[in-house]
Protein backbone atom coordinates (compact mmCIF):
# COMPACT_ATOMS: atom_id res chain seq x y z
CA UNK A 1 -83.48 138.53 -47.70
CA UNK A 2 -80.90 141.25 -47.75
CA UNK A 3 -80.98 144.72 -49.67
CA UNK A 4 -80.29 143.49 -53.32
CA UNK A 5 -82.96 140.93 -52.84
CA UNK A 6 -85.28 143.61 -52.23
CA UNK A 7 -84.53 145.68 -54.83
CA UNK A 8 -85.00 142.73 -57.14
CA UNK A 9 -88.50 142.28 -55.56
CA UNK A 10 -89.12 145.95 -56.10
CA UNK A 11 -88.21 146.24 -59.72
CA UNK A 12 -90.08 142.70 -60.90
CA UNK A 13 -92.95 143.03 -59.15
CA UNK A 14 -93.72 147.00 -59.92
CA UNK A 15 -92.33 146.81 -63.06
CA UNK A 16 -90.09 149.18 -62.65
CA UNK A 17 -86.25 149.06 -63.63
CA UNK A 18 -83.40 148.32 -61.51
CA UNK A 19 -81.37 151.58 -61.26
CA UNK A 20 -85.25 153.48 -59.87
CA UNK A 21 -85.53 150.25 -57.33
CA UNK A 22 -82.32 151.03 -56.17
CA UNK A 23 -83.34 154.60 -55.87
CA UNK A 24 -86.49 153.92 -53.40
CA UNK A 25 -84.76 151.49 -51.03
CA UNK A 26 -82.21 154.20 -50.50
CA UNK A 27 -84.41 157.07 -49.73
CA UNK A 28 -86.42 154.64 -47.47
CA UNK A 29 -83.39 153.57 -45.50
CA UNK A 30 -82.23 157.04 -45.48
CA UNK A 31 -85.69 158.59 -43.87
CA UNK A 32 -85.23 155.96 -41.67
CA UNK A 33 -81.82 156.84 -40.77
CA UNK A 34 -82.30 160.66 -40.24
CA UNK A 35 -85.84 159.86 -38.12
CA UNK A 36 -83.61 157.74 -35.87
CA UNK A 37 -80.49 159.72 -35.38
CA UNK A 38 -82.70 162.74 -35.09
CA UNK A 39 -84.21 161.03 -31.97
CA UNK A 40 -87.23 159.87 -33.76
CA UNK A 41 -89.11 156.68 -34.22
CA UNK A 42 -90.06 154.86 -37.27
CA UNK A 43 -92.94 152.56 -36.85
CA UNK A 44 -95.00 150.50 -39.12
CA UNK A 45 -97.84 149.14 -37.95
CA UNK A 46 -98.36 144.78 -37.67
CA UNK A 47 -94.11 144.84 -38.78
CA UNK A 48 -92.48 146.66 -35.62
CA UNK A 49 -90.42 149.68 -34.76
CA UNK A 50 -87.20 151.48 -34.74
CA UNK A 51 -85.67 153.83 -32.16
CA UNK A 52 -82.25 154.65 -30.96
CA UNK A 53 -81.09 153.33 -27.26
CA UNK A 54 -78.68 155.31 -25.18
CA UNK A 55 -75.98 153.41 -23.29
CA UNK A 56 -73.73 154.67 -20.50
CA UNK A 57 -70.11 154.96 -20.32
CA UNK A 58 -69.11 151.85 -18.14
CA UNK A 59 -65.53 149.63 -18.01
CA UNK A 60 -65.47 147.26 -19.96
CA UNK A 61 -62.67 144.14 -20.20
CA UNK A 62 -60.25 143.43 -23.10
CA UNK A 63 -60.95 139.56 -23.11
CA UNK A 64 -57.52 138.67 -24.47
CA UNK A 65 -55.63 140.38 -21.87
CA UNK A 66 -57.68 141.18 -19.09
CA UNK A 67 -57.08 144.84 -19.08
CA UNK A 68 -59.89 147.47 -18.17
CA UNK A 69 -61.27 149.88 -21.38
CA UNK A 70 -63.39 152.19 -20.46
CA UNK A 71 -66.32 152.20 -22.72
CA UNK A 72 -67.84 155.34 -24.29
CA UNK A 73 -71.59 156.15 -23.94
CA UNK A 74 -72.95 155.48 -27.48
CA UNK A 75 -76.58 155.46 -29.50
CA UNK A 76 -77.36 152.20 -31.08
CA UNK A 77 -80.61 151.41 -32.96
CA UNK A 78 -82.60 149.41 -31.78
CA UNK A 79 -86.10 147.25 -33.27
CA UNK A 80 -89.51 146.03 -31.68
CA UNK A 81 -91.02 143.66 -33.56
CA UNK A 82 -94.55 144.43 -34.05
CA UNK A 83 -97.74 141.91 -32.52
CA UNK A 84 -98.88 140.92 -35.63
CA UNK A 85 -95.25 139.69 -37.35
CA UNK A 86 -94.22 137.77 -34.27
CA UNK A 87 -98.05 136.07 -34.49
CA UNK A 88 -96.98 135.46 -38.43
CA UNK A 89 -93.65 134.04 -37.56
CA UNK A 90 -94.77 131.82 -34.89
CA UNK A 91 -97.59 130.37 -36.95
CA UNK A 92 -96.95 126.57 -36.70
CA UNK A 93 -99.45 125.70 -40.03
């Protein structure tokens, strides 16, 4: 399932038209956004959690040539999956 497919969900199954599906999903994403970059942590109970994961400078190697790069420390999000959804995803019935 990727965005559109979700706003299609949305919009069928509350009845509600395309343009204010489209509407939600972005102001969800974008709370989640701003909670994260802000340092924050969006969790939802049984699904999982996002957060944002610091990583050091290091050197790193350009495969093709071999050369060194130096690497830049960065913030990349990062998701938990929840107790519950990897119970429902390794459910073998």
């Amino acid at each position: 399932m990727n965005k559109s497919d979700s706003i299609e969900a949305l919009s069928r199954k509350e009845n509600i038209t395309v343009k204010d599906a489209v509407n939600i999903v972005n102001m969800i994403f974008d709370g989640f956004t701003e909670a994260i970059k802000s340092g924050g942590r969006v969790e939802m109970r049984g699904f999982g959690s996002f957060s944002a994961r610091v990583y050091e400078a290091y050197t790193g190697r350009n495969p093709k040539t071999g050369e060194s790069v130096p690497v830049h420390p960065k913030r990349l999000p990062f998701f938990k999956a929840g107790k519950e959804l990897k119970s429902r995803v390794d459910r073998t019935k």
